[in-house]
Protein backbone atom coordinates (compact mmCIF):
# COMPACT_ATOMS: atom_id res chain seq x y z
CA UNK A 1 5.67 20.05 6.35
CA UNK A 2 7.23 17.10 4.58
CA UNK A 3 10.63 15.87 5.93
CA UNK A 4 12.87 12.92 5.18
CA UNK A 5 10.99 10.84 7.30
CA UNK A 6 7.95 11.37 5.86
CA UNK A 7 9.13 10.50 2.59
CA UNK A 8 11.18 7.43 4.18
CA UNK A 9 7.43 6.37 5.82
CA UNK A 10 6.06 6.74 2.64
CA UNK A 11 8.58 4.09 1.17
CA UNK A 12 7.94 1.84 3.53
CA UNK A 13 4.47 1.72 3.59
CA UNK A 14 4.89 1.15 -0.12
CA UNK A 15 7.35 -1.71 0.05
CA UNK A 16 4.85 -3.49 2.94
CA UNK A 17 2.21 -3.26 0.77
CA UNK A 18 3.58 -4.47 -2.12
CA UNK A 19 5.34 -7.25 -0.38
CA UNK A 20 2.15 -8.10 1.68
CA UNK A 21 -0.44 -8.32 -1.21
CA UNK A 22 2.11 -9.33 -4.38
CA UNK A 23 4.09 -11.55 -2.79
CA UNK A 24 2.61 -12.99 0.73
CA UNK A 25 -0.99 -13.52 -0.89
CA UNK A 26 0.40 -15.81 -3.32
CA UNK A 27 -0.53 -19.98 -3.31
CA UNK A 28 1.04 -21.80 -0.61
CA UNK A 29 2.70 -18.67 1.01
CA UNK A 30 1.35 -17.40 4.58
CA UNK A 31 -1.12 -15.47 3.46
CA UNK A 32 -2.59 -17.43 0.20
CA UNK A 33 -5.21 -19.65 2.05
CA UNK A 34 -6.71 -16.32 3.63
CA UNK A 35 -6.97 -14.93 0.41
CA UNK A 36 -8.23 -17.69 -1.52
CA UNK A 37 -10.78 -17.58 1.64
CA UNK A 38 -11.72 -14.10 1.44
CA UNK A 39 -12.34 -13.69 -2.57
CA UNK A 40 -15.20 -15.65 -3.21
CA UNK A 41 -16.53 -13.88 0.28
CA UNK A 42 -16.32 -10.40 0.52
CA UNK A 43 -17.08 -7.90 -2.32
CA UNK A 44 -14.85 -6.05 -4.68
CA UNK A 45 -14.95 -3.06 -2.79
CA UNK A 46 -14.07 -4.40 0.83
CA UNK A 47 -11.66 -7.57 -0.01
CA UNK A 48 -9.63 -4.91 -2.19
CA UNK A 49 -8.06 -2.53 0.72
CA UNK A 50 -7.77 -5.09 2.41
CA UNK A 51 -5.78 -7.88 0.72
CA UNK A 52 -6.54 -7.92 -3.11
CA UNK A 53 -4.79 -4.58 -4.66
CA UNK A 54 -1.63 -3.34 -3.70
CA UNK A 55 -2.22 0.61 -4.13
CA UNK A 56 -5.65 0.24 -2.33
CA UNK A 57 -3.39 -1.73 0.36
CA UNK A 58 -1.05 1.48 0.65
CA UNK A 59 -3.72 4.45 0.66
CA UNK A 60 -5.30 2.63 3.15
CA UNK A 61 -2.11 2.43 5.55
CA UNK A 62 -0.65 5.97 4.79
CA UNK A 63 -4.12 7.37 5.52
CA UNK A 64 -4.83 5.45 8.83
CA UNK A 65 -0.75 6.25 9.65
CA UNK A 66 -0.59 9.64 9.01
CA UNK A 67 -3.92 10.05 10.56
CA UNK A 68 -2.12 8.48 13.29
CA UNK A 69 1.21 10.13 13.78
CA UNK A 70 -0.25 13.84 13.39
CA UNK A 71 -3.67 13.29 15.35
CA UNK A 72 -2.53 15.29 18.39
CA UNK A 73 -2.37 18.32 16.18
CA UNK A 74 -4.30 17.68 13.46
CA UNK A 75 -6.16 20.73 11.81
CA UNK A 76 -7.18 21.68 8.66
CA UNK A 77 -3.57 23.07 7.49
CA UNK A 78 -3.10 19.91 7.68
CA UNK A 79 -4.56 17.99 4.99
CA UNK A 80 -2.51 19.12 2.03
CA UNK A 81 -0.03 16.95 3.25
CA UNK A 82 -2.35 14.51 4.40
CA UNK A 83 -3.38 14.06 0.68
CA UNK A 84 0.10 14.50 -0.49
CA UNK A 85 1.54 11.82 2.00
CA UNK A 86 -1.46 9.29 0.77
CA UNK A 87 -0.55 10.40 -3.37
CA UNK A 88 3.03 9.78 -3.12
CA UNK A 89 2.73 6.36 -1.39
CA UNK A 90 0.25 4.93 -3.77
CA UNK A 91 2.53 6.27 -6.50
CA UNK A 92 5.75 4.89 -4.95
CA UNK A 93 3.52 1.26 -5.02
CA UNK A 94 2.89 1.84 -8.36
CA UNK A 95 6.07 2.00 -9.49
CA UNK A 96 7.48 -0.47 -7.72
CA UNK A 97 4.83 -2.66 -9.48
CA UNK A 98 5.89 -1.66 -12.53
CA UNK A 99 9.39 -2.23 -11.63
CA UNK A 100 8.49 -5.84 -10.15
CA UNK A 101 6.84 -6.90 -14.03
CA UNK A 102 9.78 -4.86 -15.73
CA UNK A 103 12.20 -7.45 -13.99
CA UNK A 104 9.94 -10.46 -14.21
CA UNK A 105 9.48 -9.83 -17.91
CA UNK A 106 13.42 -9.03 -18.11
CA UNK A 107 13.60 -12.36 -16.74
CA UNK A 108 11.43 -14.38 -18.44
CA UNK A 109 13.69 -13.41 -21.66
């Protein structure tokens, strides 16, 4: 079952992400020479959970988290919310994406 906190993780998560690839990945911030690094190195497919998209970034965490927090009594009832949990972070990233260019268009205006 889905509480507030769930939904409250799921925010998080998305705001971390976000925050971690968008922002902290940029040049000359504490994560741009590791990403500059990895790019040319890994493939597509690896380097993008890890540091180069921001939804792939935030399935990753919710799964591995949830995965985490309900492990003790995990079972097949539940992976609905499993999925759920995972769909409603990467859609909360999205739209704070969207959000993030909305403004930085705004901006730019």
């Amino acid at each position: 079952m889905m509480t507030a906190e769930t939904y409250i993780l799921s925010l998080q998560i998305a705001v971390c992400a976000f925050v971690y690839v968008v922002l902290l990945t940029e040049p000359y911030k504490i994560f741009g020479d590791l990403y500059a690094f990895l790019e040319p190195r890994l493939p597509w497919w690896l380097f993008k959970p890890l540091m180069g998209c921001e939804v792939c970034v935030a399935g990753q965490l919710s799964l591995w988290i949830y995965l985490y927090q309900n492990y003790a009594h995990y079972d097949i009832n539940h992976f609905a919310g499993h999925v759920f949990f995972i769909c409603l972070t990467i859609i909360t990233t999205h739209i704070i994406t969207l959000s993030m260019k909305w403004l930085k268009n705004k901006s730019e205006n």
